[in-house]
PDB file of N, CA and C in Angstrom:
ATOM      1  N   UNK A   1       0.837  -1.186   0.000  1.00  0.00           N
ATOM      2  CA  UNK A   1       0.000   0.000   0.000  1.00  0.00           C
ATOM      3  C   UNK A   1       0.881   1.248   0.000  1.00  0.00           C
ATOM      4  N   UNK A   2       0.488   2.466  -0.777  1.00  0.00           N
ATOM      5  CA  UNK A   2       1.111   3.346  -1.067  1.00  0.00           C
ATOM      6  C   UNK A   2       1.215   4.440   0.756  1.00  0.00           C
ATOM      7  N   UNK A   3       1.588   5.181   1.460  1.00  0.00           N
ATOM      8  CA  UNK A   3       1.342   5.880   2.508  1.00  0.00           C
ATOM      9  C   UNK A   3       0.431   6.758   2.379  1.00  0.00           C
ATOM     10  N   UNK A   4      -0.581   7.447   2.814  1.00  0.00           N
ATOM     11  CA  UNK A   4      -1.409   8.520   2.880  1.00  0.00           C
ATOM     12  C   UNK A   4      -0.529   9.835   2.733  1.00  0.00           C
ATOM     13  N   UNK A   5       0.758   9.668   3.180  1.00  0.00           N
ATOM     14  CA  UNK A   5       0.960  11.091   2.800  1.00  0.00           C
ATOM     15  C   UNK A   5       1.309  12.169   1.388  1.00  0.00           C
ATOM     16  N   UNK A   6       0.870  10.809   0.459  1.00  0.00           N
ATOM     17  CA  UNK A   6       0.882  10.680  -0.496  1.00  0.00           C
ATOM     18  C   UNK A   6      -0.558  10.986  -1.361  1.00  0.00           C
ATOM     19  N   UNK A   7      -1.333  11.058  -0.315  1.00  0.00           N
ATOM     20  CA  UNK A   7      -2.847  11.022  -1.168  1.00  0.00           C
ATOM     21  C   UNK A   7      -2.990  12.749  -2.229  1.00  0.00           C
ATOM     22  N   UNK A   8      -2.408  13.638  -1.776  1.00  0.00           N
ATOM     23  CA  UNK A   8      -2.617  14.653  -2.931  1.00  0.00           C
ATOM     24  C   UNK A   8      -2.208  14.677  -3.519  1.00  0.00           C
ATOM     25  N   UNK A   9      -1.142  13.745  -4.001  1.00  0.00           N
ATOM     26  CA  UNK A   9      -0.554  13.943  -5.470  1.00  0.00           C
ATOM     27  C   UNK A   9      -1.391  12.572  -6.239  1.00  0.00           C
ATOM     28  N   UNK A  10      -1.456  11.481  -5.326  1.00  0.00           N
ATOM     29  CA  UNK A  10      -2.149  10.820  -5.963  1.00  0.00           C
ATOM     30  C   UNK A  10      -4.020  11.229  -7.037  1.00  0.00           C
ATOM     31  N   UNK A  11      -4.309  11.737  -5.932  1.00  0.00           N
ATOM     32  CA  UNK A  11      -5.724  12.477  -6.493  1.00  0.00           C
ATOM     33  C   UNK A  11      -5.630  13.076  -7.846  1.00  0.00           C
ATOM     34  N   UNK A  12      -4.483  13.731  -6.968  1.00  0.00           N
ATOM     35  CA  UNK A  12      -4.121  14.836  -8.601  1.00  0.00           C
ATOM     36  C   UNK A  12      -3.693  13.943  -9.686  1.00  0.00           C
ATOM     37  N   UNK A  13      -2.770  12.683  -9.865  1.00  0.00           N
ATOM     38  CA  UNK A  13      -2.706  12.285 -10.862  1.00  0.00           C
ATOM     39  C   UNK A  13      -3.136  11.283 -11.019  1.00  0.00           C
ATOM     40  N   UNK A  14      -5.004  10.729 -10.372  1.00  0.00           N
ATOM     41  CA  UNK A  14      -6.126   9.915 -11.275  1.00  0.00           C
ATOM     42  C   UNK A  14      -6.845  11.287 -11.954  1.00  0.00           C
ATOM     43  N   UNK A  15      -7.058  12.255 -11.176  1.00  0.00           N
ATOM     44  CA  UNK A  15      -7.979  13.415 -11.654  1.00  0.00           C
ATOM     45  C   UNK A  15      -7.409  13.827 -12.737  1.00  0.00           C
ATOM     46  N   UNK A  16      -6.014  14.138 -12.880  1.00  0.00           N
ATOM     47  CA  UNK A  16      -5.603  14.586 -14.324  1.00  0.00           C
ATOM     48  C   UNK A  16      -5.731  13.408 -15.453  1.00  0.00           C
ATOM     49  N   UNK A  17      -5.195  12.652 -14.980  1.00  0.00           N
ATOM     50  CA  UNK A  17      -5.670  11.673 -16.205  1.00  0.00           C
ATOM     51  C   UNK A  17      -7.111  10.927 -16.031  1.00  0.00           C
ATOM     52  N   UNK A  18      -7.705  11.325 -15.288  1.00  0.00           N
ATOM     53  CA  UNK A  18      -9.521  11.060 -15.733  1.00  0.00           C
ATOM     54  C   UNK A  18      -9.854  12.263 -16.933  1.00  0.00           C
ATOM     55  N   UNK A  19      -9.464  13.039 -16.761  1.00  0.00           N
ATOM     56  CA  UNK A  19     -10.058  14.369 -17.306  1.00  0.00           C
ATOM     57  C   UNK A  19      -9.451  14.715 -18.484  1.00  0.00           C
ATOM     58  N   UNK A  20      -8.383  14.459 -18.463  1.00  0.00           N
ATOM     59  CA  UNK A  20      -7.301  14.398 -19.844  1.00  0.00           C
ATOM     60  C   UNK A  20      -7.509  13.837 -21.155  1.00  0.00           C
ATOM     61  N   UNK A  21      -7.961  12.084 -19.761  1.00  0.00           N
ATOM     62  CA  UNK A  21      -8.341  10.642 -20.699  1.00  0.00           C
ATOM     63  C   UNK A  21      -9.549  11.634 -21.556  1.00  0.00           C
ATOM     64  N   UNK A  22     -10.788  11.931 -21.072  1.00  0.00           N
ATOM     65  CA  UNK A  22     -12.220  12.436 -21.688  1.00  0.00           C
ATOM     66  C   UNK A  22     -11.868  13.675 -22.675  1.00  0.00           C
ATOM     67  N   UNK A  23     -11.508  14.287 -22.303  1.00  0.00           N
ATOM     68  CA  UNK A  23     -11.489  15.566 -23.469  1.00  0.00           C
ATOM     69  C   UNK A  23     -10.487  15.580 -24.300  1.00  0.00           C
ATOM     70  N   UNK A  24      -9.349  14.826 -24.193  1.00  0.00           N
ATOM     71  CA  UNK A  24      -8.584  14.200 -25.715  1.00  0.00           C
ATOM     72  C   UNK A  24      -9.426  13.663 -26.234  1.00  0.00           C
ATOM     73  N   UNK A  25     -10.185  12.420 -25.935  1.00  0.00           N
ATOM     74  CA  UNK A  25     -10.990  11.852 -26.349  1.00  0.00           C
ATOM     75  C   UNK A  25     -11.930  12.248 -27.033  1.00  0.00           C
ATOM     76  N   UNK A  26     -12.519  13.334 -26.719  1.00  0.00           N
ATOM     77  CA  UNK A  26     -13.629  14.397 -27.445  1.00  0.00           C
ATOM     78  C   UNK A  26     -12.963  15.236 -28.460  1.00  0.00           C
ATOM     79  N   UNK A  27     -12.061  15.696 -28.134  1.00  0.00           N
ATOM     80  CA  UNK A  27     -11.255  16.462 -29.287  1.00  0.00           C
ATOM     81  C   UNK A  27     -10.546  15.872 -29.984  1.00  0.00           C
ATOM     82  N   UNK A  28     -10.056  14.784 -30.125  1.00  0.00           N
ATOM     83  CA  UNK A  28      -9.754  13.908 -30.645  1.00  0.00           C
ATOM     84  C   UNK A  28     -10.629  13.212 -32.059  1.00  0.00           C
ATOM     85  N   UNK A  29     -11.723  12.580 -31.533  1.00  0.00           N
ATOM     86  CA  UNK A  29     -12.690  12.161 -31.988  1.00  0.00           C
ATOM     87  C   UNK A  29     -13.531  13.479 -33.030  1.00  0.00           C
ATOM     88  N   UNK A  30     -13.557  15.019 -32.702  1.00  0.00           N
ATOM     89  CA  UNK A  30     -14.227  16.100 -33.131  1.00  0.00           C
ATOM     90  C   UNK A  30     -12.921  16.805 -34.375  1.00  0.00           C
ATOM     91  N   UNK A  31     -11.837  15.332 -34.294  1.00  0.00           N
ATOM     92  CA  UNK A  31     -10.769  16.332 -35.097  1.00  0.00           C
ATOM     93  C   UNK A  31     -10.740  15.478 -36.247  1.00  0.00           C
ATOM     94  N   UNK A  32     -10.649  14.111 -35.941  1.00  0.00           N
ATOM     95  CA  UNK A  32      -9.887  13.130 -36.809  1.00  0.00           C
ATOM     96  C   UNK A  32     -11.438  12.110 -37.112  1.00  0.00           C
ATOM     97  N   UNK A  33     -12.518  12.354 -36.005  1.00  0.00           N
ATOM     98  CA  UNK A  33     -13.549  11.689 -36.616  1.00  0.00           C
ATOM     99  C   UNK A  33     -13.152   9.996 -36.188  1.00  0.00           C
ATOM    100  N   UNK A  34     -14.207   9.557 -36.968  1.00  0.00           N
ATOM    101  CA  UNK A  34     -13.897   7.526 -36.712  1.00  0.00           C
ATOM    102  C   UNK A  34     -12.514   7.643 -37.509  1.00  0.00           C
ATOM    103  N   UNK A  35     -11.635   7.749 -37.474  1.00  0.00           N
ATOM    104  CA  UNK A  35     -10.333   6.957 -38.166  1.00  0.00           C
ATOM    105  C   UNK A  35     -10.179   5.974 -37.915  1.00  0.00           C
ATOM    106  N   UNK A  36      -9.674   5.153 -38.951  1.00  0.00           N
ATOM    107  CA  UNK A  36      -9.145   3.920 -38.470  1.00  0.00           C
ATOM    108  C   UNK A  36      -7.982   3.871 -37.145  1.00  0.00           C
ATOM    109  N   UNK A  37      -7.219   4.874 -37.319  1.00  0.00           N
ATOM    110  CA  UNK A  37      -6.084   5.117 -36.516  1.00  0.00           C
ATOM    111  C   UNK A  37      -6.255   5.715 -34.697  1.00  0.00           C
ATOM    112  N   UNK A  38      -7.723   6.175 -34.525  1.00  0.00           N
ATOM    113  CA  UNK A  38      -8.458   6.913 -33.663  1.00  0.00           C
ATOM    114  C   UNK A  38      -8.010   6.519 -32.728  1.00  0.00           C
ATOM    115  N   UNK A  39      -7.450   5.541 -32.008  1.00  0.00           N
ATOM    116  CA  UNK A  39      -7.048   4.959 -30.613  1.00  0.00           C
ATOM    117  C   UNK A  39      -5.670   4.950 -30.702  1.00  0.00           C
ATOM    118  N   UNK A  40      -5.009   4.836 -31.710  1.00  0.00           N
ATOM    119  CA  UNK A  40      -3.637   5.568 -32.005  1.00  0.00           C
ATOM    120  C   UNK A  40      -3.482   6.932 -31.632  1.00  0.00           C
ATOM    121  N   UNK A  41      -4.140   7.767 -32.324  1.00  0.00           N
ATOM    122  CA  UNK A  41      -4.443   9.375 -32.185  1.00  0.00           C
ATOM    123  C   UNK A  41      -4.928  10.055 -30.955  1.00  0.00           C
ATOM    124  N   UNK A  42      -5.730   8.941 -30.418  1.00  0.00           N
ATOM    125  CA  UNK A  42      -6.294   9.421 -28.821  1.00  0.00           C
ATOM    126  C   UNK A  42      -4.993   9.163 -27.932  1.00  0.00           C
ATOM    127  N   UNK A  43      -4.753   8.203 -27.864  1.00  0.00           N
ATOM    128  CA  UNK A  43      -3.637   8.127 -26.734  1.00  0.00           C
ATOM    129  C   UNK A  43      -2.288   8.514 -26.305  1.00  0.00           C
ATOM    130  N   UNK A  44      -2.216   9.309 -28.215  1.00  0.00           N
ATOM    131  CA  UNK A  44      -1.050   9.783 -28.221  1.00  0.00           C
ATOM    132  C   UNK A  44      -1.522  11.678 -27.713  1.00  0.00           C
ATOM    133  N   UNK A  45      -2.506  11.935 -28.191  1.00  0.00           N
ATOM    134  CA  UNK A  45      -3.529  12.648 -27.453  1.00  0.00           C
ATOM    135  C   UNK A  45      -3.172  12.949 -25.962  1.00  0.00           C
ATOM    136  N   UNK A  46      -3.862  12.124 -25.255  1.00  0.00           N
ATOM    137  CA  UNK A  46      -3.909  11.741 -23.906  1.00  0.00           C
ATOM    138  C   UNK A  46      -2.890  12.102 -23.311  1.00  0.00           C
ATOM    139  N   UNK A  47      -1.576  11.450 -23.794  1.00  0.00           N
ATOM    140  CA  UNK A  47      -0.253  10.780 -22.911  1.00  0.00           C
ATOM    141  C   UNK A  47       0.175  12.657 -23.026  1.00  0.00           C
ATOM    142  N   UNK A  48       0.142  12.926 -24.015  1.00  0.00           N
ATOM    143  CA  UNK A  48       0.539  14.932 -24.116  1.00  0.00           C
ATOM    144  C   UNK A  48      -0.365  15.608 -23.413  1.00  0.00           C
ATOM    145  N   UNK A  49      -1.711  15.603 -23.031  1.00  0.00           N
ATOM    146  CA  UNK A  49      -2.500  16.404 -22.556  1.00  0.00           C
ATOM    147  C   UNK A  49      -2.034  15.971 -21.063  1.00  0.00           C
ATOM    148  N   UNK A  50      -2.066  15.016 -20.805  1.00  0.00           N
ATOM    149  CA  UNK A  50      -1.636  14.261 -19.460  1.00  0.00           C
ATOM    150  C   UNK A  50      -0.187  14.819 -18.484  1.00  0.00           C
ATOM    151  N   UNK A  51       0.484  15.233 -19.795  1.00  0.00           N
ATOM    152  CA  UNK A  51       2.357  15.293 -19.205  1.00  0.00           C
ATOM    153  C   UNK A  51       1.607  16.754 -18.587  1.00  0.00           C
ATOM    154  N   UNK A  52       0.757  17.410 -19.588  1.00  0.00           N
ATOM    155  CA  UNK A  52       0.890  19.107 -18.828  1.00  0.00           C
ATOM    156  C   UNK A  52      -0.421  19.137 -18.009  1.00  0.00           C
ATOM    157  N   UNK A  53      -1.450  18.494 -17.917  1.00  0.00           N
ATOM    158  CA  UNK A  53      -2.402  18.458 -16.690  1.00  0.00           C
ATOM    159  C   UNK A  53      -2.299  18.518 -15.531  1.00  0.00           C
ATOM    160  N   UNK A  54      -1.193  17.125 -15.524  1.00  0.00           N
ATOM    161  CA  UNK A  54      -0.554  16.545 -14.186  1.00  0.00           C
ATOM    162  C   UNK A  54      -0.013  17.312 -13.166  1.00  0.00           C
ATOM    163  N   UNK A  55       1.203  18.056 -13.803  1.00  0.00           N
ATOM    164  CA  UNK A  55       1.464  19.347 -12.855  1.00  0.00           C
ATOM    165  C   UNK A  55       0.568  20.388 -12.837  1.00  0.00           C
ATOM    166  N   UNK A  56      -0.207  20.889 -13.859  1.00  0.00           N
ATOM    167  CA  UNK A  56      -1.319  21.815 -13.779  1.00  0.00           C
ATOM    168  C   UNK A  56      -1.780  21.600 -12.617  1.00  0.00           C
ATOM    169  N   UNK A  57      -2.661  20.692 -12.421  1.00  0.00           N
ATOM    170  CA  UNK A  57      -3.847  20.465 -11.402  1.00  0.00           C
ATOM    171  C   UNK A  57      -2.657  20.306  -9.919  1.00  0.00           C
ATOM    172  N   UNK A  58      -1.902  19.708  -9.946  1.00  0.00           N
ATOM    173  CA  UNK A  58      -0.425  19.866  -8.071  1.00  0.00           C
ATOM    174  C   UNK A  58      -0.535  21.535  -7.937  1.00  0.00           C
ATOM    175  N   UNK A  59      -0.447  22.335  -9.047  1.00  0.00           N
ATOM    176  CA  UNK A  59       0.043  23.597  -8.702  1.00  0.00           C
ATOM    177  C   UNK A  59      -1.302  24.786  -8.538  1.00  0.00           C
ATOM    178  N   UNK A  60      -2.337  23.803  -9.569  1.00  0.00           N
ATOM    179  CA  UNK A  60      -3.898  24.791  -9.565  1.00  0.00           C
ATOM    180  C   UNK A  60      -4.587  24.561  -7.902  1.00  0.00           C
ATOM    181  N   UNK A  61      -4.182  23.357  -7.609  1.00  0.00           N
ATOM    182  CA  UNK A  61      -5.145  22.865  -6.310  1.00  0.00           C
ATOM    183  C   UNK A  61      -5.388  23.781  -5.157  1.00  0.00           C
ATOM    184  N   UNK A  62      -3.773  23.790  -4.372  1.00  0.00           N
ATOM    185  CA  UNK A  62      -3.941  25.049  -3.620  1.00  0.00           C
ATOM    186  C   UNK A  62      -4.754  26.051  -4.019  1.00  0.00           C
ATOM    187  N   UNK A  63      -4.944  26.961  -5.056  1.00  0.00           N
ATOM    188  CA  UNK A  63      -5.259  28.085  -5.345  1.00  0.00           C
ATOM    189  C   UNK A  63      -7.072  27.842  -5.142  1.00  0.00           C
ATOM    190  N   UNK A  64      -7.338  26.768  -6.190  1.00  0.00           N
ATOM    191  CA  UNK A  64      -8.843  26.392  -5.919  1.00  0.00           C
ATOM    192  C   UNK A  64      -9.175  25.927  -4.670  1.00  0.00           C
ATOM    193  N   UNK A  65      -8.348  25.437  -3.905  1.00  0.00           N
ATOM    194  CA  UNK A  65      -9.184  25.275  -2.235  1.00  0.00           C
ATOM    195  C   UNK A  65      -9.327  26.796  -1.674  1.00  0.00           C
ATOM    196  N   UNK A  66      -8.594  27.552  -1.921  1.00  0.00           N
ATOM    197  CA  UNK A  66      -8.534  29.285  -1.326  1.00  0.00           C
ATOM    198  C   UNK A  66      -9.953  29.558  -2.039  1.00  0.00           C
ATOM    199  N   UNK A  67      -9.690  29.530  -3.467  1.00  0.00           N
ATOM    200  CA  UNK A  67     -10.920  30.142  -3.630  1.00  0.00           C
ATOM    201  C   UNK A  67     -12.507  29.448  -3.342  1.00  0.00           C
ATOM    202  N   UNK A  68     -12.599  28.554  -3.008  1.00  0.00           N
ATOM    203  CA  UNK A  68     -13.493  27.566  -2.603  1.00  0.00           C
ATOM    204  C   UNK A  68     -13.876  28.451  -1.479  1.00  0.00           C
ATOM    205  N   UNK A  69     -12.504  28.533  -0.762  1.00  0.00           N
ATOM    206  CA  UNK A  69     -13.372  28.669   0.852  1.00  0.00           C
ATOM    207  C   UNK A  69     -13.623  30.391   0.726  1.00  0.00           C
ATOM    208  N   UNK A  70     -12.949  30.997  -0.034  1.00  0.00           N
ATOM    209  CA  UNK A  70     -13.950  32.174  -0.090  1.00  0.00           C
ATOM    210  C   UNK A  70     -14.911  32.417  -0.136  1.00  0.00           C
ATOM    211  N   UNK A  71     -15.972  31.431  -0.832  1.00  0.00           N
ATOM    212  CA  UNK A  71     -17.184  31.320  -1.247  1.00  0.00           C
ATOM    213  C   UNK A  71     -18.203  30.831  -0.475  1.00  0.00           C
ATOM    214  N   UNK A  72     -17.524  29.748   0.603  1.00  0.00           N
ATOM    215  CA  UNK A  72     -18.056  29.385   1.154  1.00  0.00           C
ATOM    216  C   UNK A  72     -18.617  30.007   2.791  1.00  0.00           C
ATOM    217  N   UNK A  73     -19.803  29.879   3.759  1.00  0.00           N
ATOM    218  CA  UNK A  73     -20.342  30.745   4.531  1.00  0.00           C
ATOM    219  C   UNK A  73     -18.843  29.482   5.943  1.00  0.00           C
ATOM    220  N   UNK A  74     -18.527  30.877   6.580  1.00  0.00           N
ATOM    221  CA  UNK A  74     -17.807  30.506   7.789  1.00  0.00           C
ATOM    222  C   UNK A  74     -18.274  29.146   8.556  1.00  0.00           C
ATOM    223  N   UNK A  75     -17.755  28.205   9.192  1.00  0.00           N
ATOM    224  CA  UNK A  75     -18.330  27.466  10.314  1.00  0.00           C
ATOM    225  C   UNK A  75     -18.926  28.069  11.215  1.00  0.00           C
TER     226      UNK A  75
END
C-alpha cells in the first residue's frame, strides 16, 4: 500500500488523467472523426495532454481550495 501522505498527489494524478483521458478523447474524436487510426491518435492525445495536466492540477489545487473557501459561509 502506497502511505497517505501521499494522497494529494495521488488524487491529482487519477484526476488529471480522468479528465485528460475524456477531453482528448472528445477532441480527438471532433478532429480526426472515426479513423481507423483513432485509438492511435487518442492516446497519443492523452499521454501529451496528461504530461501538462498533471502538474497543472499539483500547482492549480492550492489556489482552488482558497478560492473555494472564499465562497463558502464561515463554520
Amino acid at each position: 500500500m502506497i502511505s497517505r501522505k501521499f494522497e494529494p498527489v495521488l488524487i491529482g494524478a487519477v484526476l488529471s488523467g480522468l479528465m485528460s483521458w475524456l477531453v482528448s478523447g472528445i477532441a480527438t474524436l471532433k478532429t480526426a472523426g472515426q479513423a481507423p487510426d483513432f485509438l492511435s491518435l487518442w492516446m497519443t492525445s492523452w499521454l501529451t495532454a496528461w504530461l501538462i495536466a498533471f502538474p497543472a492540477v499539483l500547482l492549480a489545487a492550492p489556489l482552488a481550495r482558497r478560492l473555494v473557501q472564499l465562497v463558502l459561509k464561515p463554520k
